[in-house]
Protein backbone atom coordinates (compact mmCIF):
# COMPACT_ATOMS: atom_id res chain seq x y z
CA UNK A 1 -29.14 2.16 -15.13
CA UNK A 2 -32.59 1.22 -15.47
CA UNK A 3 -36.00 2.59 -17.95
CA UNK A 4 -39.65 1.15 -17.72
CA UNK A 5 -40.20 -0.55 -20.34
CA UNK A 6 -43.18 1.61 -21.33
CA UNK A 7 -40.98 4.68 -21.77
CA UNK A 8 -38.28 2.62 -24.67
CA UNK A 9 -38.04 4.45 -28.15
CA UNK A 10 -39.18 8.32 -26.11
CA UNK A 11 -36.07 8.58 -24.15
CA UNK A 12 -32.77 7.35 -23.21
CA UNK A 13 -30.99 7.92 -20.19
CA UNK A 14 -28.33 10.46 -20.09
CA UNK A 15 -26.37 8.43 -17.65
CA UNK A 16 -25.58 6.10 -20.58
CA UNK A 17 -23.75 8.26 -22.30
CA UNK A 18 -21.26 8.88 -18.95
CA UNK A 19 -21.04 5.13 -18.37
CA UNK A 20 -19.71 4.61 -22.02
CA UNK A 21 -17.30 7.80 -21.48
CA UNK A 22 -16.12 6.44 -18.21
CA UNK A 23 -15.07 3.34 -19.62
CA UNK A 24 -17.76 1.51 -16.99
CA UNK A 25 -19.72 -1.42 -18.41
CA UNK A 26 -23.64 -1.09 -17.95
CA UNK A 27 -25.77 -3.03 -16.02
CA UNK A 28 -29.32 -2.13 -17.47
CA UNK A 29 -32.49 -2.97 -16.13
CA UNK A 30 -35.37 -2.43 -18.53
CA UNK A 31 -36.83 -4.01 -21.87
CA UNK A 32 -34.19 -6.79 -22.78
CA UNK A 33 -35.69 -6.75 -26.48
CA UNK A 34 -35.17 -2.72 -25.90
CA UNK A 35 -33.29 -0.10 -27.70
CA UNK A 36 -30.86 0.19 -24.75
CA UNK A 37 -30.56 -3.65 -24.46
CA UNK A 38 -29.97 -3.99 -28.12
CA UNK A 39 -26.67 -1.08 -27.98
CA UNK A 40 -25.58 -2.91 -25.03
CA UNK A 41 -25.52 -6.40 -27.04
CA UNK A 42 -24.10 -4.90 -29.82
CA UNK A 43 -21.72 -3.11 -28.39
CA UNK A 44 -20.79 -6.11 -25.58
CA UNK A 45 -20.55 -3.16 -23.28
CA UNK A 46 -22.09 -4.39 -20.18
CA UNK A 47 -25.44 -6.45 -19.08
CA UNK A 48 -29.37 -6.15 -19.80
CA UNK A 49 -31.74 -7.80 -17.18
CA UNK A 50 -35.68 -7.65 -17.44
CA UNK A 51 -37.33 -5.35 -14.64
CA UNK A 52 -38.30 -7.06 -11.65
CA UNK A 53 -35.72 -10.09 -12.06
CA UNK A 54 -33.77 -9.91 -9.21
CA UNK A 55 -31.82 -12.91 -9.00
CA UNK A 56 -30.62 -11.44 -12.43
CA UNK A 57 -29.18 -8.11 -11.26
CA UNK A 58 -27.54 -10.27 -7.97
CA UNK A 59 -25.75 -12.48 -10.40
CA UNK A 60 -25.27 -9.83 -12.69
CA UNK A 61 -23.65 -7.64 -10.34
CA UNK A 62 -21.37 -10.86 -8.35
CA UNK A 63 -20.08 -11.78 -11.99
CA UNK A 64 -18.89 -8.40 -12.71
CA UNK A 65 -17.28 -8.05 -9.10
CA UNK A 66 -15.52 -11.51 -9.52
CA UNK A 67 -14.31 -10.64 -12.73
CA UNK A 68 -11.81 -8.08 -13.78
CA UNK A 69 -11.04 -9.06 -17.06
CA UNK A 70 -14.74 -8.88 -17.94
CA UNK A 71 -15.09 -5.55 -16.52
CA UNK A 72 -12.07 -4.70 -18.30
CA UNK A 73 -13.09 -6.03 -21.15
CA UNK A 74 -16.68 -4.42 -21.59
CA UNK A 75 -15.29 -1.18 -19.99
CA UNK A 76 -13.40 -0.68 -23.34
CA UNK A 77 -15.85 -2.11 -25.71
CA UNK A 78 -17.95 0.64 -23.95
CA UNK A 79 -15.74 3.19 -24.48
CA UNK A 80 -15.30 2.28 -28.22
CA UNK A 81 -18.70 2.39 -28.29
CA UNK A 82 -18.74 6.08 -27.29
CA UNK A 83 -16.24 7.29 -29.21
CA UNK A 84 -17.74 5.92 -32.58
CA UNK A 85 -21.21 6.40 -32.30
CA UNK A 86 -21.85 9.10 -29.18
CA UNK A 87 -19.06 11.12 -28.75
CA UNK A 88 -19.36 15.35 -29.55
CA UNK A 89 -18.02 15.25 -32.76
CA UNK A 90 -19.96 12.32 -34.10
CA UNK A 91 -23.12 14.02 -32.55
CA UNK A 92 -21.95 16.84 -34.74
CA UNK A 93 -22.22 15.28 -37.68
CA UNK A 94 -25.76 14.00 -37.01
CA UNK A 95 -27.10 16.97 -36.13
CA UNK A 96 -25.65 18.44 -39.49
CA UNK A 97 -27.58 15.49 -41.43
CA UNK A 98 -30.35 15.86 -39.32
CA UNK A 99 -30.65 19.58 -40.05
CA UNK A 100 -30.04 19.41 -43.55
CA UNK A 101 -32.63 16.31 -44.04
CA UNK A 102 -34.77 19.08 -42.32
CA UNK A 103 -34.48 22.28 -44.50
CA UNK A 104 -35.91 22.80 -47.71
CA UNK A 105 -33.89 22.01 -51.18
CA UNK A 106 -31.62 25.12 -52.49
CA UNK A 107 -34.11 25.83 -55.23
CA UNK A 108 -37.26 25.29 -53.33
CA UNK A 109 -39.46 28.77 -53.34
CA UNK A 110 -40.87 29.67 -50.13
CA UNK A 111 -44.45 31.13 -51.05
């Protein structure tokens, strides 16, 4: 999955969200100090590399073939990851508190 750098904080792509789901770790190629790069570390779900560091995404991507239990292992950290913060029925729930944040008190008059 890669994002310019230029476009962090306006959009994320919706490919991360099927990655987690699948159980997939993420190789992302973008901002390492980066929204997406931040979930990733946080999550240990997969790998951030800086745009335009290729020897990066080779080693990146012959250390995740080599390595099953590290696949397996962020796979399911990336799934956990979806399920607590990304999943419908959290998304729900934020929409709710976004919404309600949103609309105006009970006893606030409309003029």
């Amino acid at each position: 999955m890669s994002l310019r750098p230029e476009l962090e904080g306006l959009i994320v792509p919706s490919k991360f969200y099927g990655i987690l789901a699948a159980a997939r770790p993420t190789v992302f190629i973008g901002d390492p100090d980066g929204e997406l790069a931040r979930a990733i570390r946080e999550g240990d779900c997969g790998i951030s590399i800086s745009v335009d560091d290729v020897d990066a995404l080779v080693r990146a991507i012959r250390h995740l073939k080599g390595d099953a239990a590290l696949r397996q292992r962020l796979g399911g950290n990336a799934f956990l990851r979806y399920c607590e913060r990304y999943s419908a029925p959290h998304a729900f729930d934020r929409w709710v508190e976004v919404l309600r944040s949103a609309s105006p008190a009970p006893d606030a008059r409309v003029p």
